[in-house]
Protein backbone atom coordinates (compact mmCIF):
# COMPACT_ATOMS: atom_id res chain seq x y z
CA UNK A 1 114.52 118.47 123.30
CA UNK A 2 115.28 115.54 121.24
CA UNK A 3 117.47 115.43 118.14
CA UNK A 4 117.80 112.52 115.81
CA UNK A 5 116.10 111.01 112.80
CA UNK A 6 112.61 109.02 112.15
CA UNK A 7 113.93 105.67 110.64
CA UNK A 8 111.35 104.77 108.19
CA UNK A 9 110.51 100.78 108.42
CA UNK A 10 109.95 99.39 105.37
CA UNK A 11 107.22 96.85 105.09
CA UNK A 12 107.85 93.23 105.24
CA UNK A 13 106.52 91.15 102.73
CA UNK A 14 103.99 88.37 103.09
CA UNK A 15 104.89 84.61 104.02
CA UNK A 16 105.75 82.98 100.69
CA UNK A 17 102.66 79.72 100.72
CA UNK A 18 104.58 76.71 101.95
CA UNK A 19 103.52 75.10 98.86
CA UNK A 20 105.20 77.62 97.06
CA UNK A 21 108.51 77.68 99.14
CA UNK A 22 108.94 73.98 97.89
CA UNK A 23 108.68 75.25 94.60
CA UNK A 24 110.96 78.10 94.81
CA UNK A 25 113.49 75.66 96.65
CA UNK A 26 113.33 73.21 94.30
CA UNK A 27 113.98 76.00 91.44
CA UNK A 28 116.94 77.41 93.28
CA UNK A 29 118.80 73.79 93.83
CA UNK A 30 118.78 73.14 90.38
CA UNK A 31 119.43 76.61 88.82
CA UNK A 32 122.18 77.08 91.58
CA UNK A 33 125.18 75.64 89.43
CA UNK A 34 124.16 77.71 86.25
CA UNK A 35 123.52 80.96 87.98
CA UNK A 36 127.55 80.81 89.33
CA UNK A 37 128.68 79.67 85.79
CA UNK A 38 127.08 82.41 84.53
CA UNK A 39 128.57 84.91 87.02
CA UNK A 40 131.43 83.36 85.89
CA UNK A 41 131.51 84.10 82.65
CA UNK A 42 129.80 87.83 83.20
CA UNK A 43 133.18 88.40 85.25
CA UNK A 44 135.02 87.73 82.11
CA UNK A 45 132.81 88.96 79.14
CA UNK A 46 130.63 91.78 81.11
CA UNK A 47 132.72 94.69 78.17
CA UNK A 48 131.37 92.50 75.78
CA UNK A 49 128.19 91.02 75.96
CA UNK A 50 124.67 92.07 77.20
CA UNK A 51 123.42 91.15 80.66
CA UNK A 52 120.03 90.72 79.26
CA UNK A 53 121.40 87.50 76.72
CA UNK A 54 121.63 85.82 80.03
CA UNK A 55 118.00 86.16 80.54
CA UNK A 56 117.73 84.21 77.94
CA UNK A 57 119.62 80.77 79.00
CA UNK A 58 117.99 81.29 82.89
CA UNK A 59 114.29 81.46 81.52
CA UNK A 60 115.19 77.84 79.45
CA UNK A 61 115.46 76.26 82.78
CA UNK A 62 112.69 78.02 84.83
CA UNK A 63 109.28 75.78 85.76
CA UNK A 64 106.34 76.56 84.47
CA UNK A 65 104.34 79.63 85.76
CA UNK A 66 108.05 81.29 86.73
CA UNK A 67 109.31 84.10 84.83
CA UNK A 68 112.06 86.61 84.86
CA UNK A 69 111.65 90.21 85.53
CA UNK A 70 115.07 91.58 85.71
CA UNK A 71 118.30 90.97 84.98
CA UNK A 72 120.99 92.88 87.13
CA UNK A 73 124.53 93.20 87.12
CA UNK A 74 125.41 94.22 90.61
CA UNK A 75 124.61 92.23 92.63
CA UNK A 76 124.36 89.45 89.84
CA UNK A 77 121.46 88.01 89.56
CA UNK A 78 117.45 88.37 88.84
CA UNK A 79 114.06 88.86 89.84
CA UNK A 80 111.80 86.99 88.87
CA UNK A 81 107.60 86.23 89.49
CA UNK A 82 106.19 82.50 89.86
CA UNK A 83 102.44 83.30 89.02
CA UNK A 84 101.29 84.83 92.34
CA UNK A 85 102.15 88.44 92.35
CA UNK A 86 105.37 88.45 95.01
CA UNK A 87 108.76 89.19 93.22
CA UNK A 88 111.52 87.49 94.18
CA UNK A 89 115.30 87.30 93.69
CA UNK A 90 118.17 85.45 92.94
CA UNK A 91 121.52 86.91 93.79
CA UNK A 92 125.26 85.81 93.85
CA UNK A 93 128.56 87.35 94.68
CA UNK A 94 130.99 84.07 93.18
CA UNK A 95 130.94 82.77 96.75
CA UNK A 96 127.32 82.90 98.13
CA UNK A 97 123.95 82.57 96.20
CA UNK A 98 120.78 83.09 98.28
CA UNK A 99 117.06 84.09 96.89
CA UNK A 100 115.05 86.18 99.02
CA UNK A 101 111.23 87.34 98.47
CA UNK A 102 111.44 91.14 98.00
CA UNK A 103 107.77 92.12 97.42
């Protein structure tokens, strides 16, 4: 007899359109420097201040078509939607910032 667990595989998502990738890149290059500043500051204001005002100064600089989904506070970062239905994310620790596609 065998004992263990099932594992249950999540699905990946689809291939982000390469067209789209040099969107998202672009994005990400320039929003890279604000996204640690604000990190920054959330380290040092987080009792006072609402993680949602952040939204606020991220969407100014977003292209056209992107838009933000969710703030969140651990990790730091968002999700956010360019026009096509997959959700994607922006994360940061202080020391690394990476997106991913998470749907």
């Amino acid at each position: 007899m065998i004992t263990g667990y099932t594992k249950m595989l999540k699905p990946k998502p689809a291939a982000t359109a390469p067209e789209n990738l040099k969107k998202i890149n672009e994005f990400f290059a320039s929003i890279e420097p604000l996204i640690l500043n604000l990190y920054s500051r959330w380290q040092d204001e987080k009792e006072y201040e609402n993680i949602n005002d952040y939204e606020d100064v991220i969407h100014k600089t977003m292209p056209l078509g992107f838009s933000i989904i969710k703030m969140s506070k651990r990790p730091f970062g968002f999700t956010f939607d360019i026009g096509t239905g997959a959700v994607y994310q922006i994360k940061t620790n202080g020391k690394t910032i990476e997106w991913k596609r998470i749907s």
